[in-house]
N, C-alpha and C. Protein backbone atom coordinates (compact mmCIF):
# COMPACT_ATOMS: atom_id res chain seq x y z
N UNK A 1 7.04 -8.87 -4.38
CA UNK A 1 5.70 -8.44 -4.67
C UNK A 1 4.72 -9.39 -3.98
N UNK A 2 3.47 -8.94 -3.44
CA UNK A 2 2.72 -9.79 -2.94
C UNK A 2 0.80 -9.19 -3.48
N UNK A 3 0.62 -10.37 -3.68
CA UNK A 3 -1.28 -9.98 -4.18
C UNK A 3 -1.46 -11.04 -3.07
N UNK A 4 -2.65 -10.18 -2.47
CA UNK A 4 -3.67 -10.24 -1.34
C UNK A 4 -4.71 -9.79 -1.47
N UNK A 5 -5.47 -10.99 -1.83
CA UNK A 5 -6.64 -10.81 -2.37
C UNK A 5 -8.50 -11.19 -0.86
N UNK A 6 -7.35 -10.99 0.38
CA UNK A 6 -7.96 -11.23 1.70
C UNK A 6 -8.75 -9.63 1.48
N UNK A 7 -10.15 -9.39 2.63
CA UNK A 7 -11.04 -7.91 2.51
C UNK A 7 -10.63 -7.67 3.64
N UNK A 8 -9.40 -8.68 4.84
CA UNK A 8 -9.63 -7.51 6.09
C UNK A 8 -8.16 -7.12 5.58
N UNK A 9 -8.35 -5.80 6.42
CA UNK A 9 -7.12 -4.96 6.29
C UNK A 9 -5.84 -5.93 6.97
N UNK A 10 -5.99 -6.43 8.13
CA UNK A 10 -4.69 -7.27 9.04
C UNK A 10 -3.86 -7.67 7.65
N UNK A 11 -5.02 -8.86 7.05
CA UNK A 11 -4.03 -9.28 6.15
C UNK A 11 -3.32 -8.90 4.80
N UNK A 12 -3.75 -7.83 4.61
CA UNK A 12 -2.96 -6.70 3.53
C UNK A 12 -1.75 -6.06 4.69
N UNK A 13 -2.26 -5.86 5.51
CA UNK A 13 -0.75 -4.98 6.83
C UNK A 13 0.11 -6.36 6.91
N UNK A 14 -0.18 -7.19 6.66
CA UNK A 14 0.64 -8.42 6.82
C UNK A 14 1.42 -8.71 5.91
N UNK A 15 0.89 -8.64 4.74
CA UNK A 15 1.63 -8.70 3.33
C UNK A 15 2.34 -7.48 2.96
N UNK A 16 2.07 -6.23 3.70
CA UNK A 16 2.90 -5.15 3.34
C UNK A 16 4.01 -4.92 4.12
N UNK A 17 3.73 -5.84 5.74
CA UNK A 17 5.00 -5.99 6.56
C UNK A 17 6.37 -7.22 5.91
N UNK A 18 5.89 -7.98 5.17
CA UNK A 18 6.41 -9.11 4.38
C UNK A 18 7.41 -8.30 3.35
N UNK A 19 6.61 -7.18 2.88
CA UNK A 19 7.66 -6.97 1.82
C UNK A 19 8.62 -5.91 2.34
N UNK A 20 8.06 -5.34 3.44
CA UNK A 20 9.29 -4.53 4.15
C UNK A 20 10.39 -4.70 4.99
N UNK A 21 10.17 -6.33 4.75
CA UNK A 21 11.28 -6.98 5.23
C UNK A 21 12.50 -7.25 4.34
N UNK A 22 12.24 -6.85 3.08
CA UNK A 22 13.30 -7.60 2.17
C UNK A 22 13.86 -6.14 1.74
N UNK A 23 15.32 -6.12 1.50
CA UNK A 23 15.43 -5.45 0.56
C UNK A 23 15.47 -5.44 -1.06
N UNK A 24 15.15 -4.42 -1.38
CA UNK A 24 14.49 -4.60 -2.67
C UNK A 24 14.62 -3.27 -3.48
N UNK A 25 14.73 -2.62 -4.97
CA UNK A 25 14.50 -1.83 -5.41
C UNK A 25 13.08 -1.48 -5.75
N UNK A 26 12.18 -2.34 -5.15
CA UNK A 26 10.89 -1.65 -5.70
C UNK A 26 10.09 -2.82 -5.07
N UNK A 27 9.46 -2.81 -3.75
CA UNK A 27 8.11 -3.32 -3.35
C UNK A 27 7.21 -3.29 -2.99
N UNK A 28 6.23 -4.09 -4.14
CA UNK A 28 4.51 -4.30 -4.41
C UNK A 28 3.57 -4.51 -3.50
N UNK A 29 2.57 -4.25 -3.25
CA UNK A 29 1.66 -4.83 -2.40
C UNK A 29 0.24 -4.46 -3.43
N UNK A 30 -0.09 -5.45 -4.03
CA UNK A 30 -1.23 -5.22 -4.68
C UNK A 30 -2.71 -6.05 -4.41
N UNK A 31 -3.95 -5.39 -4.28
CA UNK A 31 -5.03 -5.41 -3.21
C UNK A 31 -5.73 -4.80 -3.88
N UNK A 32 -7.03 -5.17 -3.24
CA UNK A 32 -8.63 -4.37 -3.89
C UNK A 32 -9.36 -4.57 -2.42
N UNK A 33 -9.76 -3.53 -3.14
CA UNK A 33 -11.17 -3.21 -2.47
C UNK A 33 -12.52 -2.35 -3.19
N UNK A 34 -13.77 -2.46 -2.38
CA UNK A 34 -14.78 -2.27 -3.30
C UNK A 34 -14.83 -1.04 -3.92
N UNK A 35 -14.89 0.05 -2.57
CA UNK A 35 -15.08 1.33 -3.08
C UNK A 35 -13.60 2.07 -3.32
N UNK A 36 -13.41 3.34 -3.55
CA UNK A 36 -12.35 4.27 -3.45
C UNK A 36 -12.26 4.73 -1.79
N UNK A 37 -13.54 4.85 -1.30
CA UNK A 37 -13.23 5.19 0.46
C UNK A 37 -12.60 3.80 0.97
N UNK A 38 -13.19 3.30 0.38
CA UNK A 38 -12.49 1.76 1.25
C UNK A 38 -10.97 1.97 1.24
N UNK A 39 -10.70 2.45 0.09
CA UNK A 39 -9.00 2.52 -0.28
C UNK A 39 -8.54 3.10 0.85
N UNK A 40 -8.84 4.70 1.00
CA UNK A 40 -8.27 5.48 1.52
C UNK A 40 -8.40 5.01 2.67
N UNK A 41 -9.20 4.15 3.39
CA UNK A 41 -9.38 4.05 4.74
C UNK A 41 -8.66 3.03 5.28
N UNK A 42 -7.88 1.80 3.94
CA UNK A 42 -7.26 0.77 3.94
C UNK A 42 -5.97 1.60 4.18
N UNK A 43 -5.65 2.49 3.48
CA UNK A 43 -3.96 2.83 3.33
C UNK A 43 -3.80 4.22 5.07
N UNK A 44 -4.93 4.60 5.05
CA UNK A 44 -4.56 5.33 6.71
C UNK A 44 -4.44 3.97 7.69
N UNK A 45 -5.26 2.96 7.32
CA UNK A 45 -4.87 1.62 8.61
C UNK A 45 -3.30 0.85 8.31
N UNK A 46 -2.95 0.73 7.32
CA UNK A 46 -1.59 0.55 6.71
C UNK A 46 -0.62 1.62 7.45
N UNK A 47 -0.93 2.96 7.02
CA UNK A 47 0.12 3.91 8.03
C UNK A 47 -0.04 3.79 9.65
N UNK A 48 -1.59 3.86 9.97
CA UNK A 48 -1.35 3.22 11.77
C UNK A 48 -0.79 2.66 12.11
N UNK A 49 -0.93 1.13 11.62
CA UNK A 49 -0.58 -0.03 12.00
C UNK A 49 0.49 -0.46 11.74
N UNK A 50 1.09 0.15 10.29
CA UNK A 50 2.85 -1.22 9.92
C UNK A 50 3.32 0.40 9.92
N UNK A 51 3.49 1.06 9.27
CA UNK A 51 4.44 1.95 8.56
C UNK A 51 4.68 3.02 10.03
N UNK A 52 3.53 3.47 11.41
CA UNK A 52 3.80 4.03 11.97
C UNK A 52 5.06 3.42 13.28
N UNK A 53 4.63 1.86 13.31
CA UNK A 53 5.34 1.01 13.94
C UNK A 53 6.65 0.87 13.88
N UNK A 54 7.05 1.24 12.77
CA UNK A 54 8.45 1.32 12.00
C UNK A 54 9.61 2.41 12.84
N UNK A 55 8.67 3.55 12.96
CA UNK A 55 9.27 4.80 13.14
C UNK A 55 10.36 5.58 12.39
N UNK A 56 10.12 6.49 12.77
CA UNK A 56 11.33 7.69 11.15
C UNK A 56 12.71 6.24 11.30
N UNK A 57 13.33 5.81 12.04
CA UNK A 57 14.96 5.37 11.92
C UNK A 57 14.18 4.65 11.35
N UNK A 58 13.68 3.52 11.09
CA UNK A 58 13.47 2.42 10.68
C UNK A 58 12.62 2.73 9.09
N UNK A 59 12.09 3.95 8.71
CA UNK A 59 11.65 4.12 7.62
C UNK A 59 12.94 4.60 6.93
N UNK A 60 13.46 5.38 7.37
CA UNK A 60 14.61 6.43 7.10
C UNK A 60 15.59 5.08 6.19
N UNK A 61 15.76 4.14 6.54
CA UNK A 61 16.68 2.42 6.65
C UNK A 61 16.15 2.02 5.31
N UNK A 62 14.80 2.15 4.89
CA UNK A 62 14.30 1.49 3.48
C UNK A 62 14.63 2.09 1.95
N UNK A 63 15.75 1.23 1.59
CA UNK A 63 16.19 1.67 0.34
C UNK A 63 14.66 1.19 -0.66
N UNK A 64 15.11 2.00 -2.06
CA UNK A 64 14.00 1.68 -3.18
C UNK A 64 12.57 2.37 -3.16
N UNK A 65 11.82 1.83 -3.25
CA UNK A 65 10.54 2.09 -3.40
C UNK A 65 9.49 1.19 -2.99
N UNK A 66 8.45 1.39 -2.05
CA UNK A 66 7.48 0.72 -1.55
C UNK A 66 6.20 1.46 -2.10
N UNK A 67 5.49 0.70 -2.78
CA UNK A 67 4.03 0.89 -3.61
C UNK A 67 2.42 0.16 -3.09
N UNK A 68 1.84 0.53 -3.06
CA UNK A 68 0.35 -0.07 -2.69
C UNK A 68 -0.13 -0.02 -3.60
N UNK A 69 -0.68 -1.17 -4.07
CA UNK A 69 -1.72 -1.16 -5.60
C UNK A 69 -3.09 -1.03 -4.99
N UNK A 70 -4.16 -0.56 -5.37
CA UNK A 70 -5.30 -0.49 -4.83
C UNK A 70 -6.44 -0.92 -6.12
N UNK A 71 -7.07 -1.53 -6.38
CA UNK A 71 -8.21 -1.80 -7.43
C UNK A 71 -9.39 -1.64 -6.86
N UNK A 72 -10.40 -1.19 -7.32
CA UNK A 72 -11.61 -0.65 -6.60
C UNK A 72 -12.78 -0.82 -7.40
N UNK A 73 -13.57 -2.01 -7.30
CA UNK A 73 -14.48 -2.38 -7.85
C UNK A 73 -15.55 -1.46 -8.19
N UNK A 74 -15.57 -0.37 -7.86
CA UNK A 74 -16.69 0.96 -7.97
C UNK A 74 -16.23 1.18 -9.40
N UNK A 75 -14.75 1.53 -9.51
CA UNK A 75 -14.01 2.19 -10.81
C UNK A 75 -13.92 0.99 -12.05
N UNK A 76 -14.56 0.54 -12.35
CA UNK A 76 -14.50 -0.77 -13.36
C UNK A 76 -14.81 -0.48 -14.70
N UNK A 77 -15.57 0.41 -14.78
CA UNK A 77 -15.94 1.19 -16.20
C UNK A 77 -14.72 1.63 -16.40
N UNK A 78 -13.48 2.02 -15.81
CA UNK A 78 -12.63 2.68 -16.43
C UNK A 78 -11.47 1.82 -16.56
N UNK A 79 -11.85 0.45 -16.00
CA UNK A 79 -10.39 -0.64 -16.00
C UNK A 79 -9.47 -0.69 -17.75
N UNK A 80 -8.24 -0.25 -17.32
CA UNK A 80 -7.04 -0.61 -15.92
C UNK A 80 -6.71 0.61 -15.68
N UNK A 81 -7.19 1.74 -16.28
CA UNK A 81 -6.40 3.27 -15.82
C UNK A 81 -6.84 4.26 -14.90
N UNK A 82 -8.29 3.95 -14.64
CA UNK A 82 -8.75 4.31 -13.30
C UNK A 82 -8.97 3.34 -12.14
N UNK A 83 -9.21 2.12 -12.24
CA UNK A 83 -9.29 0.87 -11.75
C UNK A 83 -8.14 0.57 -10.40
N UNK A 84 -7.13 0.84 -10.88
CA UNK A 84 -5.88 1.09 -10.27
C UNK A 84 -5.21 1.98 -10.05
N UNK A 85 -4.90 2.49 -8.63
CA UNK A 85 -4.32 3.31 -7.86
C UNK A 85 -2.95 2.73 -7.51
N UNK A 86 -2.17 3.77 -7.83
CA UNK A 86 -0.97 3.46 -7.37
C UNK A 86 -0.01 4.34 -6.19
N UNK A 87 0.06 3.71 -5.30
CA UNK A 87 0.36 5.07 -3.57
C UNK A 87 1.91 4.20 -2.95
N UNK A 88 2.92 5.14 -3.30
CA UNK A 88 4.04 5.04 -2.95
C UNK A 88 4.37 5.87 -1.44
N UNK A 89 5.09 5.17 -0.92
CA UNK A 89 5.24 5.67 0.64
C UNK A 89 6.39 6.04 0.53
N UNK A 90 6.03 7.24 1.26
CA UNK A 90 6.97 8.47 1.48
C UNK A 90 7.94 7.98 2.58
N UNK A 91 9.46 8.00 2.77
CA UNK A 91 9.92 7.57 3.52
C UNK A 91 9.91 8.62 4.78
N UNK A 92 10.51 9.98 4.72
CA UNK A 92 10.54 10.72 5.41
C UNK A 92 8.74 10.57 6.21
N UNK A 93 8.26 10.81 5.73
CA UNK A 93 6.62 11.40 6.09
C UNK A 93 5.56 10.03 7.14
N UNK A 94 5.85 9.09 6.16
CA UNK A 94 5.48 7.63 6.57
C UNK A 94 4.21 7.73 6.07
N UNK A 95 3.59 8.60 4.93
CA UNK A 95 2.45 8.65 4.23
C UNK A 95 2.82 8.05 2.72
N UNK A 96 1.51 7.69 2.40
CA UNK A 96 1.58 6.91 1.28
C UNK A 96 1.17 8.31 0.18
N UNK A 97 1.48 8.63 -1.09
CA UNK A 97 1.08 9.66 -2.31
C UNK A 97 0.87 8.89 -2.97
N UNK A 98 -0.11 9.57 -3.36
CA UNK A 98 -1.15 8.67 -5.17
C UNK A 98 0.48 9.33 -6.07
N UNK A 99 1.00 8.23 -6.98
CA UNK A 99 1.36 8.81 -8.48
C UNK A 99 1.00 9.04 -9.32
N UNK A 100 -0.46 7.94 -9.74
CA UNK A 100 -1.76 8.28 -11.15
C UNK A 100 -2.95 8.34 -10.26
């Protein structure tokens, strides 16, 4: 698991390349940002940059589960159940899906 609490994206793609190095049944990458667009615009630079780099063999290779935590300072009235987004990456697809 890794918290990265850095605002540029590099260093969240950095910490999410960290954990896709290990094998693991289940790894974290948990991060904020201000708004909810910020999110979405964080996790399409995450699929550009690490997860497209990978390519299908090399996604296809990742046992378990890989998760992006997202916290979004806009959503704070509703902390911790709207506050936090949780986007698991699809291995086949190389897209990340909201679960809550």
């Amino acid at each position: 698991m890794e918290l990265e609490n850095q605002l540029r994206d590099d260093q969240i793609g950095y910490s999410l390349w960290k954990v896709l190095c290990i094998r693991a049944d289940l790894r974290l990458v948990f991060c904020y940002r201000r708004t909810s667009k910020d999110a979405i615009n964080l996790l399409r630079y995450l699929r550009d940059e690490v997860i497209d780099a990978m390519g299908l063999p090399g996604r296809l290779r990742l046992d378990g589960h890989t998760v992006v935590v997202v916290g979004c300072r806009d959503e704070t009235a509703t902390f911790p159940y709207g506050f936090f987004k949780w986007w698991e990456l699809e291995n086949k697809t190389g897209k990340f899906e909201q679960l809550w």
